[in-house]
PDB file of N, CA and C in Angstrom:
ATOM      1  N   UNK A   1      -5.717  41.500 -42.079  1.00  0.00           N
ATOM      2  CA  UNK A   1      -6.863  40.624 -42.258  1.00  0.00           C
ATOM      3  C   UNK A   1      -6.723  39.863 -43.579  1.00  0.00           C
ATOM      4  N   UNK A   2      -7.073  38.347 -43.578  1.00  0.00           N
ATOM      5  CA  UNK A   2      -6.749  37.534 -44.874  1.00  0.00           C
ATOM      6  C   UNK A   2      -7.694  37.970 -45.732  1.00  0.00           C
ATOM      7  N   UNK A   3      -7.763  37.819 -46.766  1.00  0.00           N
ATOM      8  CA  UNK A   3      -8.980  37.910 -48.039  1.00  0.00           C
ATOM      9  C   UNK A   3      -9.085  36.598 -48.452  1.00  0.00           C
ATOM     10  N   UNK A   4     -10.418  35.813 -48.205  1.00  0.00           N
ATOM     11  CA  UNK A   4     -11.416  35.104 -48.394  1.00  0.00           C
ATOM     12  C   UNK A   4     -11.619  34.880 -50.226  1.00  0.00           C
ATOM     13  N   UNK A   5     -11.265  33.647 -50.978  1.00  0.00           N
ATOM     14  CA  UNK A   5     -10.560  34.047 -52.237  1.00  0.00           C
ATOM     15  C   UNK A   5     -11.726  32.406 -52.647  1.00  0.00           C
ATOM     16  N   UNK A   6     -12.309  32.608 -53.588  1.00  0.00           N
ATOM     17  CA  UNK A   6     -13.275  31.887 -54.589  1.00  0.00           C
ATOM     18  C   UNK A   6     -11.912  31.309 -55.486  1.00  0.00           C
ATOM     19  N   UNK A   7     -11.724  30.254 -56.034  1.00  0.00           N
ATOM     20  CA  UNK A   7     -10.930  29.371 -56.929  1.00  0.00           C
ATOM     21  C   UNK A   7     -11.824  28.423 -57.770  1.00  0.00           C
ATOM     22  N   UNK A   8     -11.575  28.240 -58.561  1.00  0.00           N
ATOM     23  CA  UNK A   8     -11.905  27.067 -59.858  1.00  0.00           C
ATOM     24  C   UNK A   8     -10.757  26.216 -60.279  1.00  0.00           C
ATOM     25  N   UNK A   9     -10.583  25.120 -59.838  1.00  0.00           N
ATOM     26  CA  UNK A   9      -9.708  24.324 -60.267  1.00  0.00           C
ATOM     27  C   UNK A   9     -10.348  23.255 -61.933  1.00  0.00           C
ATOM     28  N   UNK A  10      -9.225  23.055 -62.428  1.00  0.00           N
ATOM     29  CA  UNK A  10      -9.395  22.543 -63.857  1.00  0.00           C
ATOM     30  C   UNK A  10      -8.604  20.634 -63.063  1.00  0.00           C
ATOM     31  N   UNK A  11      -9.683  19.931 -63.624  1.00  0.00           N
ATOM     32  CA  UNK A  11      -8.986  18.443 -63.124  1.00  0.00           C
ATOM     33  C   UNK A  11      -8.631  17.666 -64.391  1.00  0.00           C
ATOM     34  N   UNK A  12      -8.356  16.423 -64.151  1.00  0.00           N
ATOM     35  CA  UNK A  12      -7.514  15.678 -65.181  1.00  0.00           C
ATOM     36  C   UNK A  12      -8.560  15.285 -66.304  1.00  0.00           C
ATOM     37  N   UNK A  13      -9.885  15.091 -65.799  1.00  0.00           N
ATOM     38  CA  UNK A  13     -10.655  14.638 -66.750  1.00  0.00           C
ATOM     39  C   UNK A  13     -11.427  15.831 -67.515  1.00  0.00           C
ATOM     40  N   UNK A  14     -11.045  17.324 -67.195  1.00  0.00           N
ATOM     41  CA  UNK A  14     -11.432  18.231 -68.065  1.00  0.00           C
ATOM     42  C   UNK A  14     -13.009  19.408 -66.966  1.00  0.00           C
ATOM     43  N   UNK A  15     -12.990  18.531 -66.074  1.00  0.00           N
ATOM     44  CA  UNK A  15     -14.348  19.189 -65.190  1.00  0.00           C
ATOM     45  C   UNK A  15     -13.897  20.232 -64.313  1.00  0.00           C
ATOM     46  N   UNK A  16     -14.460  20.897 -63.621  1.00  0.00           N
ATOM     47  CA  UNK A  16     -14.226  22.098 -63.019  1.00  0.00           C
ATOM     48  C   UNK A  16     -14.664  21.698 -61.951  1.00  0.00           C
ATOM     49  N   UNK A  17     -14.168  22.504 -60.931  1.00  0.00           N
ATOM     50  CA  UNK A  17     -14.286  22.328 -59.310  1.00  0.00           C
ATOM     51  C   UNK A  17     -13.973  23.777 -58.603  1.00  0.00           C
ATOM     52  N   UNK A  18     -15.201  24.392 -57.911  1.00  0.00           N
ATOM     53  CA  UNK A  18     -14.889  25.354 -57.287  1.00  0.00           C
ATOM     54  C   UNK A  18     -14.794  25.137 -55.826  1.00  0.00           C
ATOM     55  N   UNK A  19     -14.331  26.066 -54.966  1.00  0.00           N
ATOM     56  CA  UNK A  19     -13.797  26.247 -53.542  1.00  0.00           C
ATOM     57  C   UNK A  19     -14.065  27.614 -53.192  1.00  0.00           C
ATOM     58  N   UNK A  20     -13.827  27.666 -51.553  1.00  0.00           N
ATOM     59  CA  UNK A  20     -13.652  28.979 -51.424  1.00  0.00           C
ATOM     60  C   UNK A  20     -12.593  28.119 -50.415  1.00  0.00           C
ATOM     61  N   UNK A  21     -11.255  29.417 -49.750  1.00  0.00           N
ATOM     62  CA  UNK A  21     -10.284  29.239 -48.730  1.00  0.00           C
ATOM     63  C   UNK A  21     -10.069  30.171 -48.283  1.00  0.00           C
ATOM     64  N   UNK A  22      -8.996  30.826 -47.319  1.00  0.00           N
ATOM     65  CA  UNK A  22      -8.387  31.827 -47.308  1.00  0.00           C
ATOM     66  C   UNK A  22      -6.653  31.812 -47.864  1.00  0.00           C
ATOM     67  N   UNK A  23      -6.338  30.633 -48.241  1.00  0.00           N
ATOM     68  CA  UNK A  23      -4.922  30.028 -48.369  1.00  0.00           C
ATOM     69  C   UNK A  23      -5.069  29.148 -49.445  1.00  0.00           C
ATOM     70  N   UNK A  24      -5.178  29.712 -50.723  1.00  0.00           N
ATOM     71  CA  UNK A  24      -5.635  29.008 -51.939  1.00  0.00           C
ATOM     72  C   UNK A  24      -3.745  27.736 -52.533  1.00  0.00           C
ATOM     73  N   UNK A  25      -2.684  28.340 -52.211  1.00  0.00           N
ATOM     74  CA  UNK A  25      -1.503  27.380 -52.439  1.00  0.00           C
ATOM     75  C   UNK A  25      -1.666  25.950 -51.403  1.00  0.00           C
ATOM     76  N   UNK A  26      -2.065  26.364 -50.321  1.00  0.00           N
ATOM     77  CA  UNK A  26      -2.361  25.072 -49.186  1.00  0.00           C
ATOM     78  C   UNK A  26      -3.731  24.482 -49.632  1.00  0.00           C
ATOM     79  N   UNK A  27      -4.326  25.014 -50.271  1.00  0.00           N
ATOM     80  CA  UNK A  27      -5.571  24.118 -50.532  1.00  0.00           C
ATOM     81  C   UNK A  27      -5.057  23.229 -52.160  1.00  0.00           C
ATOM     82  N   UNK A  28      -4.525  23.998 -52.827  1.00  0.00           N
ATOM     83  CA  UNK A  28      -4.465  23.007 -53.879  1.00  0.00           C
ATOM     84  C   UNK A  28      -3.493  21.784 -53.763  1.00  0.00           C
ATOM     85  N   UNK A  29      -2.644  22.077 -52.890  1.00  0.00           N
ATOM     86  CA  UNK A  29      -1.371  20.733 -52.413  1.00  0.00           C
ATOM     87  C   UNK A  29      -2.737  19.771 -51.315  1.00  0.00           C
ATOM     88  N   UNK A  30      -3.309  20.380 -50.896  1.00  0.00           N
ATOM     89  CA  UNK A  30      -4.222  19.259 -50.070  1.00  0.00           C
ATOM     90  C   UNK A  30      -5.536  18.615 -51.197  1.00  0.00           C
ATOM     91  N   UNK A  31      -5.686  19.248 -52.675  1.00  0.00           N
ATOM     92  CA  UNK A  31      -6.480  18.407 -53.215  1.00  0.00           C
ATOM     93  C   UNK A  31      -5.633  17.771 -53.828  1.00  0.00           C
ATOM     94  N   UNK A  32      -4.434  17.984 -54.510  1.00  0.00           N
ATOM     95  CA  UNK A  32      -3.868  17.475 -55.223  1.00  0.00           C
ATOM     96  C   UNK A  32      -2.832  16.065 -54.555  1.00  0.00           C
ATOM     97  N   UNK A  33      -2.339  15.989 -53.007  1.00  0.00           N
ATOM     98  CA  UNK A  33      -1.681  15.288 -52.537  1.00  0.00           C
ATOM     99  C   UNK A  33      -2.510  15.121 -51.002  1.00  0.00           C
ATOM    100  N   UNK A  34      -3.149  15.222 -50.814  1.00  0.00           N
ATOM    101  CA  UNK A  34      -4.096  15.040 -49.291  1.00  0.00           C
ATOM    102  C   UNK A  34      -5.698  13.936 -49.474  1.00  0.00           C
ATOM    103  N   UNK A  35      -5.477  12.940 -49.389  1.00  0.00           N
ATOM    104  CA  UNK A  35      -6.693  12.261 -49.205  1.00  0.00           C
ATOM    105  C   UNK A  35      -7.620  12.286 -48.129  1.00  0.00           C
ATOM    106  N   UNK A  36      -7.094  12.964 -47.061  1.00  0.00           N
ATOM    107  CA  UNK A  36      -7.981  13.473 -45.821  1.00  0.00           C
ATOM    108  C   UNK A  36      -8.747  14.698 -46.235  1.00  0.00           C
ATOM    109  N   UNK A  37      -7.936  15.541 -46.499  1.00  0.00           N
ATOM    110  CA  UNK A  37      -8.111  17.275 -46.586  1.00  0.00           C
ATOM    111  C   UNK A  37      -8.941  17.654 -48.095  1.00  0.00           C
ATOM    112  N   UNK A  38      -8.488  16.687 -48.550  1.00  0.00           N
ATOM    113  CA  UNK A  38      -8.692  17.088 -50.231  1.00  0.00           C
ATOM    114  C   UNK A  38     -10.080  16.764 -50.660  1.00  0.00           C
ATOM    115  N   UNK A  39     -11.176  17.245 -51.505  1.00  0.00           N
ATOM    116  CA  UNK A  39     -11.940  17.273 -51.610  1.00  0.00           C
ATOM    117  C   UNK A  39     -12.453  16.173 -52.363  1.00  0.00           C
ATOM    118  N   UNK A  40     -13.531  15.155 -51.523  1.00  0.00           N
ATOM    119  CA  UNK A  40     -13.758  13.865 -52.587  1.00  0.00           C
ATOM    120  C   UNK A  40     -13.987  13.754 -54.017  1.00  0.00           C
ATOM    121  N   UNK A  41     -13.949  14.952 -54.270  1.00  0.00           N
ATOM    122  CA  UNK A  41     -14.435  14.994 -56.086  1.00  0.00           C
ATOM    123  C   UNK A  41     -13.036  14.984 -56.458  1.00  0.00           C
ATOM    124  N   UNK A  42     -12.302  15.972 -56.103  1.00  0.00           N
ATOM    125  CA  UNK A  42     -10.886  16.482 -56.854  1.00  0.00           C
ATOM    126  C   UNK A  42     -10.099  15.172 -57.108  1.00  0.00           C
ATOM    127  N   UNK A  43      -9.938  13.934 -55.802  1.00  0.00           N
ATOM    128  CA  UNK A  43      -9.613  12.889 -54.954  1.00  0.00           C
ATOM    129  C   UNK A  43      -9.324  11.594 -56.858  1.00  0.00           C
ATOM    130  N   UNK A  44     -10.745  11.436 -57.321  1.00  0.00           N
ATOM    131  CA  UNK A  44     -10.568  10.991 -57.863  1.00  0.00           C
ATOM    132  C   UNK A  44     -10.053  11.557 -59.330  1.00  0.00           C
ATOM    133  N   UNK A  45      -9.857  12.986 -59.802  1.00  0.00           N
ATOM    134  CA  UNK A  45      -9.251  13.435 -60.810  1.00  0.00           C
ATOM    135  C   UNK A  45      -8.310  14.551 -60.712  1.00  0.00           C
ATOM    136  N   UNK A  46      -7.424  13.885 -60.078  1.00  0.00           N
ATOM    137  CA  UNK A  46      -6.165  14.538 -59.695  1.00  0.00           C
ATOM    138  C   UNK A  46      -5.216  14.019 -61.093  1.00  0.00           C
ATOM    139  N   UNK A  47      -4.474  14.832 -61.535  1.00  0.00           N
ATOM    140  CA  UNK A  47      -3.706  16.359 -60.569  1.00  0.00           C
ATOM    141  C   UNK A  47      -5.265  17.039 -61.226  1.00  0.00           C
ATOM    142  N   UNK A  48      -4.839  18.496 -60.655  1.00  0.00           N
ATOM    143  CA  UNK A  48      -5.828  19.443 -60.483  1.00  0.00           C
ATOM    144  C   UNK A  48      -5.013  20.657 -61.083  1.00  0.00           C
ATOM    145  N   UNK A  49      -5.199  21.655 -61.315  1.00  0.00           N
ATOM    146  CA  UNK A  49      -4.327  22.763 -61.491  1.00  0.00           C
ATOM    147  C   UNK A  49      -5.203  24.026 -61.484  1.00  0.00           C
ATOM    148  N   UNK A  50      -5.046  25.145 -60.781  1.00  0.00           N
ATOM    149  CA  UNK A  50      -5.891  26.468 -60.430  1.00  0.00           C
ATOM    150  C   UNK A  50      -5.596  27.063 -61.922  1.00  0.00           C
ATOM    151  N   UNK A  51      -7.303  27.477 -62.253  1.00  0.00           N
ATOM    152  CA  UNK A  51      -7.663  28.620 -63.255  1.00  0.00           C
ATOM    153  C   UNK A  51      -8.243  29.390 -63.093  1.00  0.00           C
ATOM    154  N   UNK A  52      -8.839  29.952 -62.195  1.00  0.00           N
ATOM    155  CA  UNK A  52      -9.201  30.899 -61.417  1.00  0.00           C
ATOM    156  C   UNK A  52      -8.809  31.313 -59.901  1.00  0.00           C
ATOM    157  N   UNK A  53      -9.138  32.812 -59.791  1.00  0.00           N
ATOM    158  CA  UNK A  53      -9.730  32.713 -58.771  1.00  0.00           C
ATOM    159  C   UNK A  53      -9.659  34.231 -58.138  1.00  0.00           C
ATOM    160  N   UNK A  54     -10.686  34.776 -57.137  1.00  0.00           N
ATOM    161  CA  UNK A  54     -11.129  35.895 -57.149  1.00  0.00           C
ATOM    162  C   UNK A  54     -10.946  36.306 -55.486  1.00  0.00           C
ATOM    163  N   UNK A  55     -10.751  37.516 -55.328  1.00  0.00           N
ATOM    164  CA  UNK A  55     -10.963  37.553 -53.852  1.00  0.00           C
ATOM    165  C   UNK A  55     -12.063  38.343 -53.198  1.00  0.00           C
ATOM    166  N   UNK A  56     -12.101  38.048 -52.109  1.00  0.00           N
ATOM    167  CA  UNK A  56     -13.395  38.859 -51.316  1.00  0.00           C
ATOM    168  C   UNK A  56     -13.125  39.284 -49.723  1.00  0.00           C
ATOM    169  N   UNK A  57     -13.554  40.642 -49.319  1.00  0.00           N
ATOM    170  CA  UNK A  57     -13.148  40.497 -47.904  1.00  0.00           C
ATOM    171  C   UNK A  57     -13.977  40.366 -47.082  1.00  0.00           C
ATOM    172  N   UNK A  58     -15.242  39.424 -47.114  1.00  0.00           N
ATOM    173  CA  UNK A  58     -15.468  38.721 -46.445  1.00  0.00           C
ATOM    174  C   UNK A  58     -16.295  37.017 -46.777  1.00  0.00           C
ATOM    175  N   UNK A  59     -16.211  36.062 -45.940  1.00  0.00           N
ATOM    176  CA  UNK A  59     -16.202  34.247 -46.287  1.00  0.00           C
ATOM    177  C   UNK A  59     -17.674  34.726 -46.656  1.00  0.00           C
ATOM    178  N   UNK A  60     -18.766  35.351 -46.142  1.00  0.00           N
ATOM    179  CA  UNK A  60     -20.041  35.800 -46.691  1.00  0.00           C
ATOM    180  C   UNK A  60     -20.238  36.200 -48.141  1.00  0.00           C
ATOM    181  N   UNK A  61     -19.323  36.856 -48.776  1.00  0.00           N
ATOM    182  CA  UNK A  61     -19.363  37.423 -50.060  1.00  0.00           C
ATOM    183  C   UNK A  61     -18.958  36.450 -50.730  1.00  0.00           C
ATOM    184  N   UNK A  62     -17.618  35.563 -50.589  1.00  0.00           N
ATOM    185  CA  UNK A  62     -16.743  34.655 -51.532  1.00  0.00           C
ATOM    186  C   UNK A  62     -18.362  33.427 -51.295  1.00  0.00           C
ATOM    187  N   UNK A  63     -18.891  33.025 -50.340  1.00  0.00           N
ATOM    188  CA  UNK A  63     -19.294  31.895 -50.366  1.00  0.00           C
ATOM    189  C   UNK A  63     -20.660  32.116 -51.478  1.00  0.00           C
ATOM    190  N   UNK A  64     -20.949  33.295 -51.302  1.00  0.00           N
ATOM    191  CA  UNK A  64     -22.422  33.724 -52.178  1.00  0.00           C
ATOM    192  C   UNK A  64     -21.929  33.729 -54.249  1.00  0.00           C
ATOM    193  N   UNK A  65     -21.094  34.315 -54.132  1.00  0.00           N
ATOM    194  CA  UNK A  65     -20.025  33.929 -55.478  1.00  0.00           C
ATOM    195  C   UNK A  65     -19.413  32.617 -55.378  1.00  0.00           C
ATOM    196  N   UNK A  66     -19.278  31.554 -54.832  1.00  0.00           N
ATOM    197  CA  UNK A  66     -19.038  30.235 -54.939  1.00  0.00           C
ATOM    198  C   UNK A  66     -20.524  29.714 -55.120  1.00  0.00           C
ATOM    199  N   UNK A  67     -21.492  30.192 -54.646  1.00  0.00           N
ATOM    200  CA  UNK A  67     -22.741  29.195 -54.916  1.00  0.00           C
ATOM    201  C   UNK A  67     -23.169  30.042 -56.307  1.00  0.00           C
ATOM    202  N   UNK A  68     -22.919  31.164 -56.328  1.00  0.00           N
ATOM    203  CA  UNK A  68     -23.564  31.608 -58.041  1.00  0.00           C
ATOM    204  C   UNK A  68     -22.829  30.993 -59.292  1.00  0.00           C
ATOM    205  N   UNK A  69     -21.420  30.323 -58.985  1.00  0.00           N
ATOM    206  CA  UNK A  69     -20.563  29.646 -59.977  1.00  0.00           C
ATOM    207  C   UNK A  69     -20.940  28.365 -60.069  1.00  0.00           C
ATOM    208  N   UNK A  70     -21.138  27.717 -58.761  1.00  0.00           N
ATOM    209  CA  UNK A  70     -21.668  26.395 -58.700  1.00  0.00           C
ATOM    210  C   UNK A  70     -23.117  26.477 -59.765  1.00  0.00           C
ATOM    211  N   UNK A  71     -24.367  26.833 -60.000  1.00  0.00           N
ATOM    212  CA  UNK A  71     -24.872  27.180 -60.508  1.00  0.00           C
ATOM    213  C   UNK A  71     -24.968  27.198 -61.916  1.00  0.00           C
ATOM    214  N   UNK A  72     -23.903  27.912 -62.615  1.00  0.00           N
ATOM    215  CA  UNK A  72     -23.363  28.274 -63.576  1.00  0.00           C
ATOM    216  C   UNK A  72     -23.499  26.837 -65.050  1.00  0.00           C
ATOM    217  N   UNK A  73     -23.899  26.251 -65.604  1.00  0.00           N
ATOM    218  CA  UNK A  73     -23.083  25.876 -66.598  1.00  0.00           C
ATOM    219  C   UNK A  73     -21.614  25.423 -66.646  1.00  0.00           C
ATOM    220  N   UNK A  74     -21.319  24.402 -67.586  1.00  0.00           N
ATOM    221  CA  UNK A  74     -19.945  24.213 -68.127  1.00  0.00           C
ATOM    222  C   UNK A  74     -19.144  25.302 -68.830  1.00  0.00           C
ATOM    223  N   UNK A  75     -20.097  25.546 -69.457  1.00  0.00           N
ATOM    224  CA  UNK A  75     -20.359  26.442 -70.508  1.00  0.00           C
ATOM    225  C   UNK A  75     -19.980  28.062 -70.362  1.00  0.00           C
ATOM    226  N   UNK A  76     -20.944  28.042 -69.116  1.00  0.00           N
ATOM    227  CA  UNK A  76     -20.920  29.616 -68.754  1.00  0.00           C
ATOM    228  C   UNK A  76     -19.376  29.630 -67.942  1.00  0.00           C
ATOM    229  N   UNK A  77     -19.263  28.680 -66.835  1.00  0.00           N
ATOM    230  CA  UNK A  77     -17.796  28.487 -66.288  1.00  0.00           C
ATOM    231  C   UNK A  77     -16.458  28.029 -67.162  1.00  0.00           C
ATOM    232  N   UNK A  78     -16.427  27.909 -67.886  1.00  0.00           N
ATOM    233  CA  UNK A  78     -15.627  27.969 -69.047  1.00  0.00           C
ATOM    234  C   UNK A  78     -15.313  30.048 -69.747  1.00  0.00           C
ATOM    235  N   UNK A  79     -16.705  30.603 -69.527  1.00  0.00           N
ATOM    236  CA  UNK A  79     -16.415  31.999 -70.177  1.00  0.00           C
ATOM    237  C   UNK A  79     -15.928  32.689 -69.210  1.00  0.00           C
ATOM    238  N   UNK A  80     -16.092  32.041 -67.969  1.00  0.00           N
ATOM    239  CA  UNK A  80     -15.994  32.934 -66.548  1.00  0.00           C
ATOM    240  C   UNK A  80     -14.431  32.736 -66.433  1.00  0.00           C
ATOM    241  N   UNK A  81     -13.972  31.661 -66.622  1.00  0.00           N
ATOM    242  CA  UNK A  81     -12.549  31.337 -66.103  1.00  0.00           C
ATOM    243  C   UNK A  81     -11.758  31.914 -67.151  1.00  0.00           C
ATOM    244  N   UNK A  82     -12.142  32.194 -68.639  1.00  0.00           N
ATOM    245  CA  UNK A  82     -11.405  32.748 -69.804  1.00  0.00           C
ATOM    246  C   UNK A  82     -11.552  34.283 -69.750  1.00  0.00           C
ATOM    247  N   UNK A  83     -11.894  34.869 -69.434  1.00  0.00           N
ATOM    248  CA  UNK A  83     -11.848  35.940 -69.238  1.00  0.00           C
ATOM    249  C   UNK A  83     -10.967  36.965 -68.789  1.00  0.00           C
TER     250      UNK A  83
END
């Protein structure tokens, strides 16, 4: 069974971008080189490069920890990803 994995990507202009996937290497080649697939935010501050990211075994748990990060501060997501 895959594990369901929360990511924070760091973009060119310094902002943060979270996700959830189950295939976090195929998701960052589709924000970073995919204008279909890739997420309209990432789209315009590409490249992108992964600084986080956490797993969960199930899309219920990762998505409830993707909306508590979304949430979060610059600030606070900055202490979360340094950690």
């Amino acid at each position: 069974m895959k594990k369901w994995t929360v990511y924070i990507l760091r973009c060119r202009d310094n902002s943060l971008y979270a996700g959830v996937t189950i295939d976090v290497s195929r998701r960052l080649d589709e924000h970073n080189h995919n204008d279909r697939l890739g997420a309209k935010y990432t789209r315009a501050r590409r490249p992108v490069a992964l600084i986080f990211e956490r797993h969960f075994d199930t899309r219920s748990e990762a998505c409830k920890f993707e909306s508590q990060i979304k949430k979060l501060s610059k600030q606070q997501k900055e202490r979360l990803v340094s950690d």
